[in-house]
PDB file of N, CA and C in Angstrom:
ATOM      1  N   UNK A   1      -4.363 -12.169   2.782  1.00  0.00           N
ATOM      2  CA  UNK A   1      -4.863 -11.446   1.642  1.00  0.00           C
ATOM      3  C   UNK A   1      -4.657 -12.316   0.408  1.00  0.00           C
ATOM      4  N   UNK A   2      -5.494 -12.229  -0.120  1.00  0.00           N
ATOM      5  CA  UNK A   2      -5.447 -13.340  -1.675  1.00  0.00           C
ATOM      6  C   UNK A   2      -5.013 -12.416  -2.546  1.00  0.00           C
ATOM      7  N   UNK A   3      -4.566 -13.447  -4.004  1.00  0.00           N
ATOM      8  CA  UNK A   3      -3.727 -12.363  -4.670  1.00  0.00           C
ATOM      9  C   UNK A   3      -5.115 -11.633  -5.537  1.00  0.00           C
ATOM     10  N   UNK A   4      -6.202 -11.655  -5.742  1.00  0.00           N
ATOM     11  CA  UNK A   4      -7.351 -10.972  -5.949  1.00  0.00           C
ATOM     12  C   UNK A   4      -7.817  -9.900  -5.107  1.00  0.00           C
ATOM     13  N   UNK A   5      -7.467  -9.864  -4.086  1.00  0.00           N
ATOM     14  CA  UNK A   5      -7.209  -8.726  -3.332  1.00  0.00           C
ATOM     15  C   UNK A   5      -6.514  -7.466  -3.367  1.00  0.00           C
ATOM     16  N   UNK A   6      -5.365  -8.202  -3.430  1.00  0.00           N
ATOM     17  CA  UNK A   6      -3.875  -7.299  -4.009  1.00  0.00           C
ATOM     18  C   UNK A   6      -4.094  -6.949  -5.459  1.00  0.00           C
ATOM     19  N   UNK A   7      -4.330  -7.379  -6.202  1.00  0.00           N
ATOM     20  CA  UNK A   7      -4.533  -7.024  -7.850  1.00  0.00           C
ATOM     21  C   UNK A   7      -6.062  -5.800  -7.329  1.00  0.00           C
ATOM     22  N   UNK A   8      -6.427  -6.049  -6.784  1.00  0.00           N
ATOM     23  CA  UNK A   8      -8.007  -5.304  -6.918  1.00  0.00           C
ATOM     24  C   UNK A   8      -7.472  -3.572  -6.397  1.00  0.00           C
ATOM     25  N   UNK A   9      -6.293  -3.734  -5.255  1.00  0.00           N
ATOM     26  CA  UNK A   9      -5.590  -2.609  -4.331  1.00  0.00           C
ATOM     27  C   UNK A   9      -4.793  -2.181  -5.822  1.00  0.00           C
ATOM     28  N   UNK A  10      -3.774  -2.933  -6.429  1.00  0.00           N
ATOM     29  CA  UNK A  10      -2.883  -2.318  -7.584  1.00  0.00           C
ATOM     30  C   UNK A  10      -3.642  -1.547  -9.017  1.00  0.00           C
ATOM     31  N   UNK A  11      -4.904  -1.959  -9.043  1.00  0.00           N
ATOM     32  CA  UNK A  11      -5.334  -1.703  -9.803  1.00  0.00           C
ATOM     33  C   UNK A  11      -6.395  -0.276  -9.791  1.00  0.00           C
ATOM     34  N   UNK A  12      -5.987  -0.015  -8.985  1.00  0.00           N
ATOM     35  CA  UNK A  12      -6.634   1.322  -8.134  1.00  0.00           C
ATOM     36  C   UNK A  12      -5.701   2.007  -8.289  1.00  0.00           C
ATOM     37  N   UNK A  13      -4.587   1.954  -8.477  1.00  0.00           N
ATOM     38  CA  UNK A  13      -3.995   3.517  -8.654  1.00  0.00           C
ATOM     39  C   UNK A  13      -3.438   2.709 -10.069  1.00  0.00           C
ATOM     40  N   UNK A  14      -3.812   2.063 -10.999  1.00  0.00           N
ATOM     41  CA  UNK A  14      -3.168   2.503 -12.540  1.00  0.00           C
ATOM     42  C   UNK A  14      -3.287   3.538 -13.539  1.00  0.00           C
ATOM     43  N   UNK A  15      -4.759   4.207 -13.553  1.00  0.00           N
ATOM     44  CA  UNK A  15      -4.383   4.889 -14.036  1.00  0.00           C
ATOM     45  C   UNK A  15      -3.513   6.097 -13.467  1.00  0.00           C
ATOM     46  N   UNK A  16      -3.784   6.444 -12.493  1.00  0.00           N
ATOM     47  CA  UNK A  16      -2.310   7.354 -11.433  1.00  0.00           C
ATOM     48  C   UNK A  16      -0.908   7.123 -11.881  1.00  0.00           C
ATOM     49  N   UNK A  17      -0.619   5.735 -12.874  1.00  0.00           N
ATOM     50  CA  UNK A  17       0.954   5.347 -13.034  1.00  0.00           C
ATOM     51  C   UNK A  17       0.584   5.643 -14.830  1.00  0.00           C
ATOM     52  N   UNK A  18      -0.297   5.446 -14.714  1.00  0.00           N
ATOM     53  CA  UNK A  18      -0.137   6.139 -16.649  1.00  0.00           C
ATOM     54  C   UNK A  18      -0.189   7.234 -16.887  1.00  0.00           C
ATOM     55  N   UNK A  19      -0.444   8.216 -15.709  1.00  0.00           N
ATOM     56  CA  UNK A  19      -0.860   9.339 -16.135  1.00  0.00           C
ATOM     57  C   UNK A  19       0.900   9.727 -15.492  1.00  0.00           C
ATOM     58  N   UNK A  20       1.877   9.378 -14.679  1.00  0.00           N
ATOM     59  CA  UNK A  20       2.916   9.665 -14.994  1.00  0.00           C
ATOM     60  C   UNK A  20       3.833   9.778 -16.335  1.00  0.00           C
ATOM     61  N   UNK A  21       3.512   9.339 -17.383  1.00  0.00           N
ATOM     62  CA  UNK A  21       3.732   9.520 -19.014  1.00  0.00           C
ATOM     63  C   UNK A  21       3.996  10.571 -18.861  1.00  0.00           C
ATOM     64  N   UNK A  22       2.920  11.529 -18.943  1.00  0.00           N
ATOM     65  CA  UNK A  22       3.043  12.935 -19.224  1.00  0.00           C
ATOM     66  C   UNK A  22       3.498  13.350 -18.076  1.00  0.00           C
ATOM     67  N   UNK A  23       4.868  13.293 -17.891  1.00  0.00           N
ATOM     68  CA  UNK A  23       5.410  13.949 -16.590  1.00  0.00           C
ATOM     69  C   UNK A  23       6.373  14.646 -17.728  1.00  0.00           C
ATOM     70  N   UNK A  24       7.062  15.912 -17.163  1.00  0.00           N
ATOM     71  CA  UNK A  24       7.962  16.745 -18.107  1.00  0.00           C
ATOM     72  C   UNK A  24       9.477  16.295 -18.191  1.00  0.00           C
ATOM     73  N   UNK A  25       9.748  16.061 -16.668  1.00  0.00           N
ATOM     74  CA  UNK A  25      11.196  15.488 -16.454  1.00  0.00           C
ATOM     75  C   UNK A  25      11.783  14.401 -15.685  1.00  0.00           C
ATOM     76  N   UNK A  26      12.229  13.576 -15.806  1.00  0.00           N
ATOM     77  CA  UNK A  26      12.472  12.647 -14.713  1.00  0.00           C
ATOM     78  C   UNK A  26      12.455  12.292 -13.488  1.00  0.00           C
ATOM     79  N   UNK A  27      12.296  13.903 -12.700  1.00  0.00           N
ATOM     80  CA  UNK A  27      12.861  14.449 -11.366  1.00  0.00           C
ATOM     81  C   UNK A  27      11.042  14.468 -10.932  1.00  0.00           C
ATOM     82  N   UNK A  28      10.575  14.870 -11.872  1.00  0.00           N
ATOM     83  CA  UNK A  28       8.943  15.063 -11.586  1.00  0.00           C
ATOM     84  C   UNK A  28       8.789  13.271 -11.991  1.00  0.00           C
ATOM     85  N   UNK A  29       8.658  12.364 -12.287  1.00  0.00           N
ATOM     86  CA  UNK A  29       8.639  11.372 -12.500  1.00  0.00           C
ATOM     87  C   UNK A  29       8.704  10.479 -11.260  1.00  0.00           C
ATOM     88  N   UNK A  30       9.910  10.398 -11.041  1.00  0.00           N
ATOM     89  CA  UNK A  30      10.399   9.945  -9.818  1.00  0.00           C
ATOM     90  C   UNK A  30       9.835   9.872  -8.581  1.00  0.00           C
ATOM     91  N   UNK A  31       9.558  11.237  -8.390  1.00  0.00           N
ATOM     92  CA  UNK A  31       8.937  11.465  -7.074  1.00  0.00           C
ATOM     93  C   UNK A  31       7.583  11.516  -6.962  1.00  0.00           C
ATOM     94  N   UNK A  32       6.357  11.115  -8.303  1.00  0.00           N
ATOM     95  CA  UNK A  32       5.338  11.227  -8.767  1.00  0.00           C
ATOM     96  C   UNK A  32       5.347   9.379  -8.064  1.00  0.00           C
ATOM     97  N   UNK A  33       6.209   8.965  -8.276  1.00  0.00           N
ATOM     98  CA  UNK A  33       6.313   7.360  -8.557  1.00  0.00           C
ATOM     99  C   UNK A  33       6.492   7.267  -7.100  1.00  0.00           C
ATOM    100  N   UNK A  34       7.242   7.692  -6.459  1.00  0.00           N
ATOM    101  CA  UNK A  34       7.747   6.826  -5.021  1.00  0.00           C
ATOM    102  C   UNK A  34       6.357   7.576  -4.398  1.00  0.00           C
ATOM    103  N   UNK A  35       6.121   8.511  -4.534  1.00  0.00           N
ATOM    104  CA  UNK A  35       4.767   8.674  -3.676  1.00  0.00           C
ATOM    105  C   UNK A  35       3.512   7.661  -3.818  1.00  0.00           C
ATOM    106  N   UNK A  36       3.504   7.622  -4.894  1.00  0.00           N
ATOM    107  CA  UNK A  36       2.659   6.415  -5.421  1.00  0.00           C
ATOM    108  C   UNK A  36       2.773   4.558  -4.645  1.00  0.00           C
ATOM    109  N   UNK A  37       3.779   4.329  -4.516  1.00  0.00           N
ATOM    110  CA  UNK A  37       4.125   3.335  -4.545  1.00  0.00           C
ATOM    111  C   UNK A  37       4.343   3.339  -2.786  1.00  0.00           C
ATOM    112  N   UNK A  38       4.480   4.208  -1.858  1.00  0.00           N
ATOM    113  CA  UNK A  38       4.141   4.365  -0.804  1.00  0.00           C
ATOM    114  C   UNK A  38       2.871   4.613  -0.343  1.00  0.00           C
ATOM    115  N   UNK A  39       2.260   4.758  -1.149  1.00  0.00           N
ATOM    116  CA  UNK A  39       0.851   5.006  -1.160  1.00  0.00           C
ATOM    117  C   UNK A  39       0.422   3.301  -0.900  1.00  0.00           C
ATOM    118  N   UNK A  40       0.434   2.554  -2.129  1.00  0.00           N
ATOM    119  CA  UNK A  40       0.118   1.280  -2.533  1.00  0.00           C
ATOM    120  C   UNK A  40       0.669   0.402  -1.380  1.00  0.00           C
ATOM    121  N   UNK A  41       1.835   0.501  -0.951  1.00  0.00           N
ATOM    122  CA  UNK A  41       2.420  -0.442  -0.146  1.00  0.00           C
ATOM    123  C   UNK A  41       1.856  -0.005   1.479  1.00  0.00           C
ATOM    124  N   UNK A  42       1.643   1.116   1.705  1.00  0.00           N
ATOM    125  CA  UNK A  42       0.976   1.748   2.950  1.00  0.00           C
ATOM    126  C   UNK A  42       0.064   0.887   3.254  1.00  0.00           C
ATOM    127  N   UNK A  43      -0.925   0.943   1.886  1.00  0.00           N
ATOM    128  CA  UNK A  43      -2.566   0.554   1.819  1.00  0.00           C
ATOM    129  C   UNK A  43      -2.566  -1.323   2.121  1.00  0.00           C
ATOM    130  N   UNK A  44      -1.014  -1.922   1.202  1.00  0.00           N
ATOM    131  CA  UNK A  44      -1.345  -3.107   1.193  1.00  0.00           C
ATOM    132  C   UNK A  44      -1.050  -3.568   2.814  1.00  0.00           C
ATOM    133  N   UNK A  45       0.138  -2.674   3.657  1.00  0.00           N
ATOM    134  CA  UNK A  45       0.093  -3.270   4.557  1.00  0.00           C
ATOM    135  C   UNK A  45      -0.487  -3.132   5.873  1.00  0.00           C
ATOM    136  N   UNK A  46      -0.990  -2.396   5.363  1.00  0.00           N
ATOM    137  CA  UNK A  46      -2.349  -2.007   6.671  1.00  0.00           C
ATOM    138  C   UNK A  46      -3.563  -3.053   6.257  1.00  0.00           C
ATOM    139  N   UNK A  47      -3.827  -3.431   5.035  1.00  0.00           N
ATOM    140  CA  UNK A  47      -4.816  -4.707   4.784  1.00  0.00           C
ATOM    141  C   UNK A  47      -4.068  -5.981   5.044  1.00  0.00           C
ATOM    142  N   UNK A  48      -3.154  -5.743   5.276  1.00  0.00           N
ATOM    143  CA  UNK A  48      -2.190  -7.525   5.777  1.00  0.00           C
ATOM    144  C   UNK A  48      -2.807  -7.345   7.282  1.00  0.00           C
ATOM    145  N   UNK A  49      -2.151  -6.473   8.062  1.00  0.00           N
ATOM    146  CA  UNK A  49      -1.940  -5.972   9.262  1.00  0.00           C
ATOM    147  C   UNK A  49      -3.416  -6.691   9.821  1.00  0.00           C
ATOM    148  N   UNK A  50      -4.354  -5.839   9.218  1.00  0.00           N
ATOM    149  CA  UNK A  50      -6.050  -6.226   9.786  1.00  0.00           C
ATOM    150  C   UNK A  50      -6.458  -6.918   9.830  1.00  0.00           C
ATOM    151  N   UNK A  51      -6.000  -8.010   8.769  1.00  0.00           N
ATOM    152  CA  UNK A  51      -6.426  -9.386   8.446  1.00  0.00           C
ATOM    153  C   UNK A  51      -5.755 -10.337   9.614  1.00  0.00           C
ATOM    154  N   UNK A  52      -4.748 -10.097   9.835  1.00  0.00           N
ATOM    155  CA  UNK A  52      -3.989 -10.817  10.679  1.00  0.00           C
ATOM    156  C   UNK A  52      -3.863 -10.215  12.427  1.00  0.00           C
ATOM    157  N   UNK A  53      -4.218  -9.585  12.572  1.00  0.00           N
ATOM    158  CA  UNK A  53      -4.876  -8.643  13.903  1.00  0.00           C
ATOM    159  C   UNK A  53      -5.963  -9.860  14.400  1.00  0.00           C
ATOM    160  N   UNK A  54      -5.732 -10.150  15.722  1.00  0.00           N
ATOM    161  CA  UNK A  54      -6.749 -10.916  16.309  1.00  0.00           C
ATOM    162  C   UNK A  54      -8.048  -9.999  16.985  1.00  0.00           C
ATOM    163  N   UNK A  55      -7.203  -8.799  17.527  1.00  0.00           N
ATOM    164  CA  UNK A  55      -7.845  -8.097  18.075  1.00  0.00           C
ATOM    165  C   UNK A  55      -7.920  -6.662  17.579  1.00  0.00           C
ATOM    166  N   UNK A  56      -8.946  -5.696  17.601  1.00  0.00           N
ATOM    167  CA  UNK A  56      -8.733  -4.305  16.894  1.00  0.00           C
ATOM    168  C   UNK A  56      -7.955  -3.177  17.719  1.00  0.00           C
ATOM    169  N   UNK A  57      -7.816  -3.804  19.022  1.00  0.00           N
ATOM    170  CA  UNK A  57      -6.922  -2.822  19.935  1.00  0.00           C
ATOM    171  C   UNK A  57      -5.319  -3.241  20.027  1.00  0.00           C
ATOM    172  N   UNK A  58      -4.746  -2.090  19.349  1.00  0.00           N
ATOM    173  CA  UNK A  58      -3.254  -2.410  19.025  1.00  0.00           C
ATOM    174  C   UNK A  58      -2.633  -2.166  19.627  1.00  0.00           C
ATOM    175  N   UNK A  59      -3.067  -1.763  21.473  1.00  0.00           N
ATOM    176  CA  UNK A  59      -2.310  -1.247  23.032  1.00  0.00           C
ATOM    177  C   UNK A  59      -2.251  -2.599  23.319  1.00  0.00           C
ATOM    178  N   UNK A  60      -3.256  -3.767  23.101  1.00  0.00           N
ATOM    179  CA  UNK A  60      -3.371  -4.951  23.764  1.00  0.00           C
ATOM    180  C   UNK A  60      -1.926  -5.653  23.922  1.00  0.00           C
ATOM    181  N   UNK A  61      -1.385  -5.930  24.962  1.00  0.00           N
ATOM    182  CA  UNK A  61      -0.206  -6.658  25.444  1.00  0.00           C
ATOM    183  C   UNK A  61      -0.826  -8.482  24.712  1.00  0.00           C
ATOM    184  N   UNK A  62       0.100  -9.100  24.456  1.00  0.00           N
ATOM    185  CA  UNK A  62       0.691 -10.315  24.179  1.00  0.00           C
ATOM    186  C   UNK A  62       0.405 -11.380  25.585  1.00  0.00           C
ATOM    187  N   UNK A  63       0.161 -11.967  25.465  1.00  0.00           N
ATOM    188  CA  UNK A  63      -0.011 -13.160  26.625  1.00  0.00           C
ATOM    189  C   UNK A  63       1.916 -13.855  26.434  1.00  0.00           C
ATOM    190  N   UNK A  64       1.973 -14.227  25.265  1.00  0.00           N
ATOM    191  CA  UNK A  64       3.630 -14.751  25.225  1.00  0.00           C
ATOM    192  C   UNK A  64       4.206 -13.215  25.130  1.00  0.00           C
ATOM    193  N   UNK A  65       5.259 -13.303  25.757  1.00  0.00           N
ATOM    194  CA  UNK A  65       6.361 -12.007  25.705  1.00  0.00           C
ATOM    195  C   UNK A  65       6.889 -12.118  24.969  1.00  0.00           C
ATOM    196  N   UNK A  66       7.926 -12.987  24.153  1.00  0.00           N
ATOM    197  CA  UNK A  66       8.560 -13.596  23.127  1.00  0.00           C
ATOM    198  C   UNK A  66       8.371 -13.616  22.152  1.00  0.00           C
TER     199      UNK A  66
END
């Protein structure tokens, strides 16, 4: 993944992180944020994952065991 990739994925949920501003309390903040950011990191590593996947079947056994 190029870092134009990744900026293109982060930049998809900003306004989602500005609009945490108007959160009331920290506690709503927080957990506004880690959802978010599991969100983002979910997304980035399932686009690592695919890119680097030889094959689209993820039952497929390994030829090296190791």
């Amino acid at each position: 993944m190029s870092k134009e990739e990744y900026l293109s994925i982060a930049e998809s949920y900003y306004t989602e992180f500005e609009s945490l501003k108007a959160s009331s309390n920290f506690y709503d903040y927080e957990k506004s944020l880690a959802e978010m950011m599991q969100k983002l990191s979910s997304e980035y590593m399932e686009k690592q994952l695919n890119e680097s996947s030889v094959t689209q079947d993820r039952r497929k056994k390994n030829s090296n065991p190791f």
